[in-house]
PDB file of N, CA and C in Angstrom:
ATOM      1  N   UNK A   1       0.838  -1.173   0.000  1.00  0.00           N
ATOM      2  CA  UNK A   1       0.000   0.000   0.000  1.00  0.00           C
ATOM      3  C   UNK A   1       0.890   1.246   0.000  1.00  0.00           C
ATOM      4  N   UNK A   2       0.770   2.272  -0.816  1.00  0.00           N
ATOM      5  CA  UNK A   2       1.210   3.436  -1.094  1.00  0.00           C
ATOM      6  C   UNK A   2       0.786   4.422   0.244  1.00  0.00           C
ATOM      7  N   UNK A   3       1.772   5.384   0.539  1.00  0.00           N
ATOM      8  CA  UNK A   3       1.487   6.105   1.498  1.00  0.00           C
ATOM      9  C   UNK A   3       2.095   7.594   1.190  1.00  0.00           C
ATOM     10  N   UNK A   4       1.880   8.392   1.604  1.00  0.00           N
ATOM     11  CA  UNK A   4       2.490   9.786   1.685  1.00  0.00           C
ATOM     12  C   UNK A   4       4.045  10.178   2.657  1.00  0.00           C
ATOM     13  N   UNK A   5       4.891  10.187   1.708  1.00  0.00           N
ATOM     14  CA  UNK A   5       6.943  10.505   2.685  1.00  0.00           C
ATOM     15  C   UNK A   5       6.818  11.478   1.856  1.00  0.00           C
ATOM     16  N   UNK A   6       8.002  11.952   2.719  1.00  0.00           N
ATOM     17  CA  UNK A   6       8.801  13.227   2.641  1.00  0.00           C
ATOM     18  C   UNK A   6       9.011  13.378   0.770  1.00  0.00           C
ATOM     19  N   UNK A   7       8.449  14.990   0.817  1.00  0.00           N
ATOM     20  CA  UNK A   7       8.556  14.935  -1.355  1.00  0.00           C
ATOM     21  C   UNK A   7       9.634  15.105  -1.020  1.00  0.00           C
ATOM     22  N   UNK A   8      10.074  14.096  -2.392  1.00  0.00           N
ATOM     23  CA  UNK A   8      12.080  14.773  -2.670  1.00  0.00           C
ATOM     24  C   UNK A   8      12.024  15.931  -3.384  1.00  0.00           C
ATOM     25  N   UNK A   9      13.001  16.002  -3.487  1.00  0.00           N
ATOM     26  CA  UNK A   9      13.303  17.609  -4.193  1.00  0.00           C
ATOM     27  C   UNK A   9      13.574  17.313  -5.463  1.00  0.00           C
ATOM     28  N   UNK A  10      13.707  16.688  -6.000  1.00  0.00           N
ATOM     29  CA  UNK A  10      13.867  16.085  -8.114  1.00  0.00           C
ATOM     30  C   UNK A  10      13.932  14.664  -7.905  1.00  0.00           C
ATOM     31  N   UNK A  11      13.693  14.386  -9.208  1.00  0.00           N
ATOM     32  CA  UNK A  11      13.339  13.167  -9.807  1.00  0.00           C
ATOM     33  C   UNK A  11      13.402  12.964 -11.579  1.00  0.00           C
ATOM     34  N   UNK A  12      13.878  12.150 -11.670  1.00  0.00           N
ATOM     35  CA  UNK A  12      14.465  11.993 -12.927  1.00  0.00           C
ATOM     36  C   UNK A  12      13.844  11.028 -13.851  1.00  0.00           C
ATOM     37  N   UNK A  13      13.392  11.505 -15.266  1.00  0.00           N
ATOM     38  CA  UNK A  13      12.437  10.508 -15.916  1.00  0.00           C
ATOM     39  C   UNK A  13      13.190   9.724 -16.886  1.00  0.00           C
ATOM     40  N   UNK A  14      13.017   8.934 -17.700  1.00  0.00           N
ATOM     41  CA  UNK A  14      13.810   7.914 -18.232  1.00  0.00           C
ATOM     42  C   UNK A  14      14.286   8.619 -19.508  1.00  0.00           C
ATOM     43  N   UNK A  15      14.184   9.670 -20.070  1.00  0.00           N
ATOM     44  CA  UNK A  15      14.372  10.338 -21.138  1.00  0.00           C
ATOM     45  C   UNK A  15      16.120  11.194 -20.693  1.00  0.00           C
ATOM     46  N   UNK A  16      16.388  11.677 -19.385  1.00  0.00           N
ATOM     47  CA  UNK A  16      17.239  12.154 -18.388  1.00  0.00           C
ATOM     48  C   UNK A  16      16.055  13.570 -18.209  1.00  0.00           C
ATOM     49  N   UNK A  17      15.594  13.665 -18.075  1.00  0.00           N
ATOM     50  CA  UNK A  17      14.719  15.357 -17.720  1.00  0.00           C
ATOM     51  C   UNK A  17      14.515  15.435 -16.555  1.00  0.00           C
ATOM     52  N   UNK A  18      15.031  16.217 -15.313  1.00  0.00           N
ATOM     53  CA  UNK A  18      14.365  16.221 -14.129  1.00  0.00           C
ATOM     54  C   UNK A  18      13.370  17.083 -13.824  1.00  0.00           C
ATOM     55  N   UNK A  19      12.594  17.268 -13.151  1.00  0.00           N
ATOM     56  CA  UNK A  19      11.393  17.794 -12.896  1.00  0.00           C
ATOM     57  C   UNK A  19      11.107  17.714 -10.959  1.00  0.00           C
ATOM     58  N   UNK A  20      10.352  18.232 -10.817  1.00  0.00           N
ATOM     59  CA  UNK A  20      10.165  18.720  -9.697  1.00  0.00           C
ATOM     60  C   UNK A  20       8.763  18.303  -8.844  1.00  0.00           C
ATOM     61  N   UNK A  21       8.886  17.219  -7.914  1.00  0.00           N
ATOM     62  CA  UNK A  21       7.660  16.403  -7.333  1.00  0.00           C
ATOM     63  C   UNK A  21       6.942  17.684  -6.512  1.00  0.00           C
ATOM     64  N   UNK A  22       5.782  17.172  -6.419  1.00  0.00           N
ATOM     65  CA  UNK A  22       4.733  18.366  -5.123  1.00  0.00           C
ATOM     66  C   UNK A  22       4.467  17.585  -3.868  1.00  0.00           C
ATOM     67  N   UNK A  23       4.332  16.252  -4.648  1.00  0.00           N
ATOM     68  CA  UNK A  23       4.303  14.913  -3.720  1.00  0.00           C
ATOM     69  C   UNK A  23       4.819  13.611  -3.952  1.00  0.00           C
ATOM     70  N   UNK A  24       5.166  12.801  -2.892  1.00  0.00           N
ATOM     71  CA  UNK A  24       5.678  11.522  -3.255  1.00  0.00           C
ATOM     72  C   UNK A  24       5.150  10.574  -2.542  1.00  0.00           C
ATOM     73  N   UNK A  25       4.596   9.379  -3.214  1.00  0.00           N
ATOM     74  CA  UNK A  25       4.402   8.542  -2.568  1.00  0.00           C
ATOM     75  C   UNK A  25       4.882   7.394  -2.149  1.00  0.00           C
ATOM     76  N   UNK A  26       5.512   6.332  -1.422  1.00  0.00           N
ATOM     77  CA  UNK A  26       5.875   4.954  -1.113  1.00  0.00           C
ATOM     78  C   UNK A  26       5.840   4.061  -0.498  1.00  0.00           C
ATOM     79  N   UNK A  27       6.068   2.849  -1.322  1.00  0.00           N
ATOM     80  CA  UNK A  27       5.007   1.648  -0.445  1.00  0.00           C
ATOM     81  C   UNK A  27       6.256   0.549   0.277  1.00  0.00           C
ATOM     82  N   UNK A  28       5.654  -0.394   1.232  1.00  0.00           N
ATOM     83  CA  UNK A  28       6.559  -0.897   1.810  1.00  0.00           C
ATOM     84  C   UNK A  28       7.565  -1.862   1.043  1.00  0.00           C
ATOM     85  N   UNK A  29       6.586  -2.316   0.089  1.00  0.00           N
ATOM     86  CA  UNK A  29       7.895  -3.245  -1.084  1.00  0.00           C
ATOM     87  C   UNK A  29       8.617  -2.299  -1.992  1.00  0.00           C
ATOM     88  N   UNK A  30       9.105  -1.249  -1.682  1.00  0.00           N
ATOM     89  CA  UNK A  30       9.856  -0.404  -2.772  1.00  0.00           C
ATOM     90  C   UNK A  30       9.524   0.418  -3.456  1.00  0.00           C
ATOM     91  N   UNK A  31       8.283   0.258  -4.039  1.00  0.00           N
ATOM     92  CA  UNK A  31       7.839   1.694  -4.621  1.00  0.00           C
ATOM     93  C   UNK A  31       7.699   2.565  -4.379  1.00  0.00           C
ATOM     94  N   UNK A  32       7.728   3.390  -5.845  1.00  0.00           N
ATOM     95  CA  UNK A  32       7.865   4.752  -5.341  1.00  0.00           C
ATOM     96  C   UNK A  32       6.855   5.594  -6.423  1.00  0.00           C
ATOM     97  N   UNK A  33       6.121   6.576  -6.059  1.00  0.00           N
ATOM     98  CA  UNK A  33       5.515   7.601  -7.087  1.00  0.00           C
ATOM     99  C   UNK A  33       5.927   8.700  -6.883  1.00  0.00           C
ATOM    100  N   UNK A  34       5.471   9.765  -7.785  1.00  0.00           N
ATOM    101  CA  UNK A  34       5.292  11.129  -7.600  1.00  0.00           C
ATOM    102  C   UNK A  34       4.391  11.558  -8.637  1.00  0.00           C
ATOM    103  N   UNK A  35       3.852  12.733  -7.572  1.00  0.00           N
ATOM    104  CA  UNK A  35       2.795  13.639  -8.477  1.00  0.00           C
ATOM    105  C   UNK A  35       3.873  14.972  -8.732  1.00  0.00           C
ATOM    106  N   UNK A  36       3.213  15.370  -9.650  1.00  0.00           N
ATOM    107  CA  UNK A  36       4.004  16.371 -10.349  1.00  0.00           C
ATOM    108  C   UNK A  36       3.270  17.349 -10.797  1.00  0.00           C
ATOM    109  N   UNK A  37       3.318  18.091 -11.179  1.00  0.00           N
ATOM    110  CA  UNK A  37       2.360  19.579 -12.441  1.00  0.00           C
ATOM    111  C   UNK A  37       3.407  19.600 -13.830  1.00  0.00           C
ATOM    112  N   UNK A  38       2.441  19.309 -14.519  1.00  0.00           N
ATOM    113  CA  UNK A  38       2.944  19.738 -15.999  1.00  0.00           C
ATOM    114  C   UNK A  38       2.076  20.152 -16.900  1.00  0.00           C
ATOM    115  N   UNK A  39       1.751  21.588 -17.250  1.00  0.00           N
ATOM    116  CA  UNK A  39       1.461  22.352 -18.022  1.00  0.00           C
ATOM    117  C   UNK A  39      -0.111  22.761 -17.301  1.00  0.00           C
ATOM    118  N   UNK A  40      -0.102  22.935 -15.811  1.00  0.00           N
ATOM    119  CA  UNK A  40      -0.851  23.535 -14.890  1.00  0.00           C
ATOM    120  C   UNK A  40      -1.757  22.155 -14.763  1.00  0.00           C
ATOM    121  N   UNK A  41      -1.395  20.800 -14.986  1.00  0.00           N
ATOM    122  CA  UNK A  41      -2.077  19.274 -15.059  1.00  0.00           C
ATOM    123  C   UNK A  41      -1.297  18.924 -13.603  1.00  0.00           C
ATOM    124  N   UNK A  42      -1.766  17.833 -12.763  1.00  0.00           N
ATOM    125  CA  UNK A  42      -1.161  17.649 -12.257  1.00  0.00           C
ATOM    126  C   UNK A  42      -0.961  15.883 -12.779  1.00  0.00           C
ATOM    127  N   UNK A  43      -0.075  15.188 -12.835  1.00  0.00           N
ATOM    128  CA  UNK A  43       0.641  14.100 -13.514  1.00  0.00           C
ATOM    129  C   UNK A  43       0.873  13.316 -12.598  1.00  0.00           C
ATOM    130  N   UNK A  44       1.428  11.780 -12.800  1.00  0.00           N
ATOM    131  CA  UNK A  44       1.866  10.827 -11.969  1.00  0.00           C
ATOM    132  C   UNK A  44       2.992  10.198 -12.691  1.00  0.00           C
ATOM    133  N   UNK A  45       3.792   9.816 -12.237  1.00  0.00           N
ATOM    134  CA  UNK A  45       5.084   9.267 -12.377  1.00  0.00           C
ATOM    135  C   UNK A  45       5.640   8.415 -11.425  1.00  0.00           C
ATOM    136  N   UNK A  46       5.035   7.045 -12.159  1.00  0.00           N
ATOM    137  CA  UNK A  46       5.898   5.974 -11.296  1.00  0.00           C
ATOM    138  C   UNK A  46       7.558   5.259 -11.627  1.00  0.00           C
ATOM    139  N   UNK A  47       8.298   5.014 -10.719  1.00  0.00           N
ATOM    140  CA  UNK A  47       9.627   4.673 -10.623  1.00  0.00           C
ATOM    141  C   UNK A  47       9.337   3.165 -11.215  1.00  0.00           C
ATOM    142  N   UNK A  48      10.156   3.074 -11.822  1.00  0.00           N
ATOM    143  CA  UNK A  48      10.894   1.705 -12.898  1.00  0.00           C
ATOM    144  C   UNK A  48      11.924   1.604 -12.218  1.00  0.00           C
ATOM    145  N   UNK A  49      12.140  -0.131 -12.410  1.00  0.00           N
ATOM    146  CA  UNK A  49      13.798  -0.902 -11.467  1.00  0.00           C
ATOM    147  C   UNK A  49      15.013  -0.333 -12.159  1.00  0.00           C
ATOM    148  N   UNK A  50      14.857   0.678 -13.095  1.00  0.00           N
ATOM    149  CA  UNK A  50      16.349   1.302 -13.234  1.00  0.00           C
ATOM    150  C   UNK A  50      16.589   3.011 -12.323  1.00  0.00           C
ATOM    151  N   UNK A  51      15.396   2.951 -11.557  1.00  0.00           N
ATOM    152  CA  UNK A  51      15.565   4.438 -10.914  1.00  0.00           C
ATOM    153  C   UNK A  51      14.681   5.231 -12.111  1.00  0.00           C
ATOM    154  N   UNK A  52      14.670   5.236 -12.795  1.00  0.00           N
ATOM    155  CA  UNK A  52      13.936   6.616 -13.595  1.00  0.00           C
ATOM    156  C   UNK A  52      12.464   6.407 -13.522  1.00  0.00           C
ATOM    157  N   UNK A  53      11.568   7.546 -14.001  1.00  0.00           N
ATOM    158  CA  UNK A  53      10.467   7.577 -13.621  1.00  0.00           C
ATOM    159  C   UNK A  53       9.633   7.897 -14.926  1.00  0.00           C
ATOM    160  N   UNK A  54       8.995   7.049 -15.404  1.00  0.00           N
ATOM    161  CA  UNK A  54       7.851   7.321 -16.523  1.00  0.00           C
ATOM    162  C   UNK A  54       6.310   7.670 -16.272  1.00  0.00           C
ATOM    163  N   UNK A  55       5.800   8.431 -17.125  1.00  0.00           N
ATOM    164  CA  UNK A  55       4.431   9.211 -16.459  1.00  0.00           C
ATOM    165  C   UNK A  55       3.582   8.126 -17.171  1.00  0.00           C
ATOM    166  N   UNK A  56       2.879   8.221 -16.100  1.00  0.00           N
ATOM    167  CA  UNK A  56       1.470   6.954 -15.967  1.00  0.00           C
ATOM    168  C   UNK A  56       0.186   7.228 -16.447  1.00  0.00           C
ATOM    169  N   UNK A  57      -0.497   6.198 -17.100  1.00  0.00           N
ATOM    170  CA  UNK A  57      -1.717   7.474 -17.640  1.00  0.00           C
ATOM    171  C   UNK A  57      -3.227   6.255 -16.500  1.00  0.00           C
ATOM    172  N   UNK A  58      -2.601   5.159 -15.190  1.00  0.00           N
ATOM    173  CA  UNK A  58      -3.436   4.757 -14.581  1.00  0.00           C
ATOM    174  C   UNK A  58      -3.349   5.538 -12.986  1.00  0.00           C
ATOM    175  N   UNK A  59      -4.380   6.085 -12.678  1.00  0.00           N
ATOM    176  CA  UNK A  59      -4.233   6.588 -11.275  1.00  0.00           C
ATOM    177  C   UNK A  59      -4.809   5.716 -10.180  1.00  0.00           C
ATOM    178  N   UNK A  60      -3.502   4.849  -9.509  1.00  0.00           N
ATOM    179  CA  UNK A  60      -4.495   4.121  -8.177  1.00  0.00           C
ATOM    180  C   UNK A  60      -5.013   4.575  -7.121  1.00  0.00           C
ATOM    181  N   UNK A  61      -5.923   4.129  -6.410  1.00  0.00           N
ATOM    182  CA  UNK A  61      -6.898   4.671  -5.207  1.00  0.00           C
ATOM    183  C   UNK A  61      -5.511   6.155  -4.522  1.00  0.00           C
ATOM    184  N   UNK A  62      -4.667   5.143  -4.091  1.00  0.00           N
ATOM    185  CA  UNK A  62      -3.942   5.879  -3.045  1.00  0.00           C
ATOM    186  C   UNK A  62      -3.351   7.183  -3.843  1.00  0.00           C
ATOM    187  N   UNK A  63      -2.906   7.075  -5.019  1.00  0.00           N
ATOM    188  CA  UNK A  63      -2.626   8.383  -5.667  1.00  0.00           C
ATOM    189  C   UNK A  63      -3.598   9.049  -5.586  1.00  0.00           C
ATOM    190  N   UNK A  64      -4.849   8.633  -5.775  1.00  0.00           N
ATOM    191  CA  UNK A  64      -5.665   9.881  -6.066  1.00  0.00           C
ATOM    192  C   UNK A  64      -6.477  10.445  -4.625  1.00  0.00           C
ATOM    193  N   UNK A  65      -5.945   9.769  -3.372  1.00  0.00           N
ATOM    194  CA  UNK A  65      -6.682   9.984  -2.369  1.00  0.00           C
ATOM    195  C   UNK A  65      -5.455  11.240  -2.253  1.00  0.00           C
ATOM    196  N   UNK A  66      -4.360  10.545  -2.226  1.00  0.00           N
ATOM    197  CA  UNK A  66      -2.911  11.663  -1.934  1.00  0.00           C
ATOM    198  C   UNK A  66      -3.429  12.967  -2.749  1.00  0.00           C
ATOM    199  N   UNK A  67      -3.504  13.193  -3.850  1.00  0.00           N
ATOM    200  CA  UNK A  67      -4.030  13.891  -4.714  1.00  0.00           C
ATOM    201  C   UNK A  67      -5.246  14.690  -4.318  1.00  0.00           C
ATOM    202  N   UNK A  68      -5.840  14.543  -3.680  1.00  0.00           N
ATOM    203  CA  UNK A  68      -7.159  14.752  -3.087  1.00  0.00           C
ATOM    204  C   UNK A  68      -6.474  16.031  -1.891  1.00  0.00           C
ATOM    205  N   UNK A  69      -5.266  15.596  -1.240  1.00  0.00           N
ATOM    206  CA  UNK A  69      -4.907  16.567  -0.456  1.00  0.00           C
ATOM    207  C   UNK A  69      -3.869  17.876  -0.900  1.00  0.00           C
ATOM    208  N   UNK A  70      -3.798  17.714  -2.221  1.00  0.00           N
ATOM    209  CA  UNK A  70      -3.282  18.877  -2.784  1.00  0.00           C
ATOM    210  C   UNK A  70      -4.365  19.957  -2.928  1.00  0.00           C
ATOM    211  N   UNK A  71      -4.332  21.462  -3.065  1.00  0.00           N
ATOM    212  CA  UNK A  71      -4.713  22.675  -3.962  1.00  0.00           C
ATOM    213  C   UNK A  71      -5.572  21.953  -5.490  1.00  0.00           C
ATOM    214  N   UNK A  72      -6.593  22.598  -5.550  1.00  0.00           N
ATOM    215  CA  UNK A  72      -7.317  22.658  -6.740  1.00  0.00           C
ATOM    216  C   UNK A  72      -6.562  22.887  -7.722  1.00  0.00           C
ATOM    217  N   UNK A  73      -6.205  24.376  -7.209  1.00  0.00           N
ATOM    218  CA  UNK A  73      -5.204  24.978  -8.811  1.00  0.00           C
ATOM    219  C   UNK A  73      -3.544  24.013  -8.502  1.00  0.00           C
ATOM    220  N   UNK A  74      -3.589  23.003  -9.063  1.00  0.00           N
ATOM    221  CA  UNK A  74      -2.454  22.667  -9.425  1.00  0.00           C
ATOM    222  C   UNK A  74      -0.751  23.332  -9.556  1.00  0.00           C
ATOM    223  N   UNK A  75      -0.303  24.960  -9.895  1.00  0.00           N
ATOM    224  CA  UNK A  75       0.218  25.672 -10.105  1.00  0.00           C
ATOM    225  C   UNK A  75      -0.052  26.071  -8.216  1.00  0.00           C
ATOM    226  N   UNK A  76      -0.292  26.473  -7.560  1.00  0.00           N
ATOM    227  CA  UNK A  76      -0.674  26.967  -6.238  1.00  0.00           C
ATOM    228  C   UNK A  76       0.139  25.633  -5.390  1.00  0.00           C
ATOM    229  N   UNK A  77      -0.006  24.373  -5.975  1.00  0.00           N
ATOM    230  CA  UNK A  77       0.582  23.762  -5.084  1.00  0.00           C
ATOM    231  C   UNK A  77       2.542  23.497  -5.225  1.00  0.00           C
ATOM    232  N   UNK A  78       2.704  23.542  -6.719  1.00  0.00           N
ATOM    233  CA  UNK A  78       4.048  23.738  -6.803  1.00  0.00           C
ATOM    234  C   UNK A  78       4.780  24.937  -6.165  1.00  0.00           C
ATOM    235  N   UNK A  79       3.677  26.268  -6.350  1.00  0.00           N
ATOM    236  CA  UNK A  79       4.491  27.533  -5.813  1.00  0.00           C
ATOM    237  C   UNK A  79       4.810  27.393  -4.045  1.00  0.00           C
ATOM    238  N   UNK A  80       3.586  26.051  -3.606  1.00  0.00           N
ATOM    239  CA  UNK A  80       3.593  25.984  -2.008  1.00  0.00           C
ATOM    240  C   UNK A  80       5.407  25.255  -1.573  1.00  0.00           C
ATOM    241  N   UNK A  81       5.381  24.425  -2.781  1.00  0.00           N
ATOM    242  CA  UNK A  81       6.133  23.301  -2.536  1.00  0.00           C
ATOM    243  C   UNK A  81       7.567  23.906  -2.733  1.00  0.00           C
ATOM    244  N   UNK A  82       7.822  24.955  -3.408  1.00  0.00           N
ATOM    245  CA  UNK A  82       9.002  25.681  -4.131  1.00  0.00           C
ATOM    246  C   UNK A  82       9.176  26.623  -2.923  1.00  0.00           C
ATOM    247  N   UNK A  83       8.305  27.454  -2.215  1.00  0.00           N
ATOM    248  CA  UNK A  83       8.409  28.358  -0.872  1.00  0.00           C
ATOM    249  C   UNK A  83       8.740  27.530   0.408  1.00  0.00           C
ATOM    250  N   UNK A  84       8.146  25.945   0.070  1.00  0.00           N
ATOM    251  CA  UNK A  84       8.796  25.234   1.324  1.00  0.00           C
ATOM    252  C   UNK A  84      10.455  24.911   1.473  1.00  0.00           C
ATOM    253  N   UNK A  85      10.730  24.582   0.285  1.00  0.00           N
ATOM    254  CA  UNK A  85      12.227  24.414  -0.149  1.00  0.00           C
ATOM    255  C   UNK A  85      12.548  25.393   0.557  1.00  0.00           C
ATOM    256  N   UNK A  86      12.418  27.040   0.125  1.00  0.00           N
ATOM    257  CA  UNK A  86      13.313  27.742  -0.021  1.00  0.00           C
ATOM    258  C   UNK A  86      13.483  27.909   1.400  1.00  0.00           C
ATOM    259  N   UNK A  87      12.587  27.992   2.185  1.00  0.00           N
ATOM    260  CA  UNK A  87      12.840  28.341   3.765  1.00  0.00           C
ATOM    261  C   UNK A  87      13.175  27.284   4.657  1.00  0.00           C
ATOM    262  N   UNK A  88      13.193  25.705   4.176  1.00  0.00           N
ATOM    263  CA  UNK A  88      14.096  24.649   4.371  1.00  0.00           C
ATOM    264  C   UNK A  88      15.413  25.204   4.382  1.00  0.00           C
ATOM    265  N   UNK A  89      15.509  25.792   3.522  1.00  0.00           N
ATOM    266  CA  UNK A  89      17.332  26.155   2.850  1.00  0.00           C
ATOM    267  C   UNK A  89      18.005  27.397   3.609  1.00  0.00           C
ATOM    268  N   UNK A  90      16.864  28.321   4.133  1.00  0.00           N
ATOM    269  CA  UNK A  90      17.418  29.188   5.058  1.00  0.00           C
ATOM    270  C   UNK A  90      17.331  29.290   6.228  1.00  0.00           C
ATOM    271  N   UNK A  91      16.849  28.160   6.814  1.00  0.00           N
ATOM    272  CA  UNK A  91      16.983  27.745   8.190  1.00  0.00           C
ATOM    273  C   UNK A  91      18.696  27.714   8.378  1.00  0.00           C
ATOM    274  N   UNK A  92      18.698  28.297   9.803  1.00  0.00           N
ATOM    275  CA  UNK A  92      20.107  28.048  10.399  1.00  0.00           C
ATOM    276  C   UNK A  92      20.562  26.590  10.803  1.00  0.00           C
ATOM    277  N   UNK A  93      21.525  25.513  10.672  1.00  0.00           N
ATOM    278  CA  UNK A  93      21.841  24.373  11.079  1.00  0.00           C
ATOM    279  C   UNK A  93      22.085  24.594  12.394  1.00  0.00           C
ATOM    280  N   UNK A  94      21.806  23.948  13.478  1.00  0.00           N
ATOM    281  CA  UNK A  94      21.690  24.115  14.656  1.00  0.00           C
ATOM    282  C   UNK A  94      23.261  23.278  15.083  1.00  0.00           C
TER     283      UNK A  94
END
């Protein structure tokens, strides 16, 4: 069963293009997803046994429940996800 971890910060599709998750999902045998935005859509991209990630055109329950907890406007949730980074990054290391 797929669950909601920590989004990574890139992810790489089998073409070499990286792109930028909003969310990630993974399950206890290894898998891995991510939702993504592409062209204000929001997308799915599941991981293949070589590491790279090809976009999926089947959405399972748990993606789309995950999905369910994003922003409507699609674009609103990348800008959330890009402002979380950045103030990740300017936190002081303790």
């Amino acid at each position: 069963m797929y669950q909601i971890v920590e989004t990574d910060e890139q992810a790489t599709t089998k073409n070499g293009s990286d792109f930028t998750p909003v969310l990630t999902l993974a399950s206890e045998h290894g898998g891995r997803v991510q939702i993504a935005v592409d062209d204000s859509c929001y997308v799915l991209y599941v991981r293949h046994s070589d590491g790279h990630y090809g976009l999926s055109s089947h959405w399972f329950h748990e993606a789309v429940s995950a999905m369910r907890t994003l922003p409507n406007n699609p674009r609103e949730a990348q800008d959330q996800m890009l402002a979380k980074r950045r103030r990740a990054k300017l936190r002081p290391v303790a």
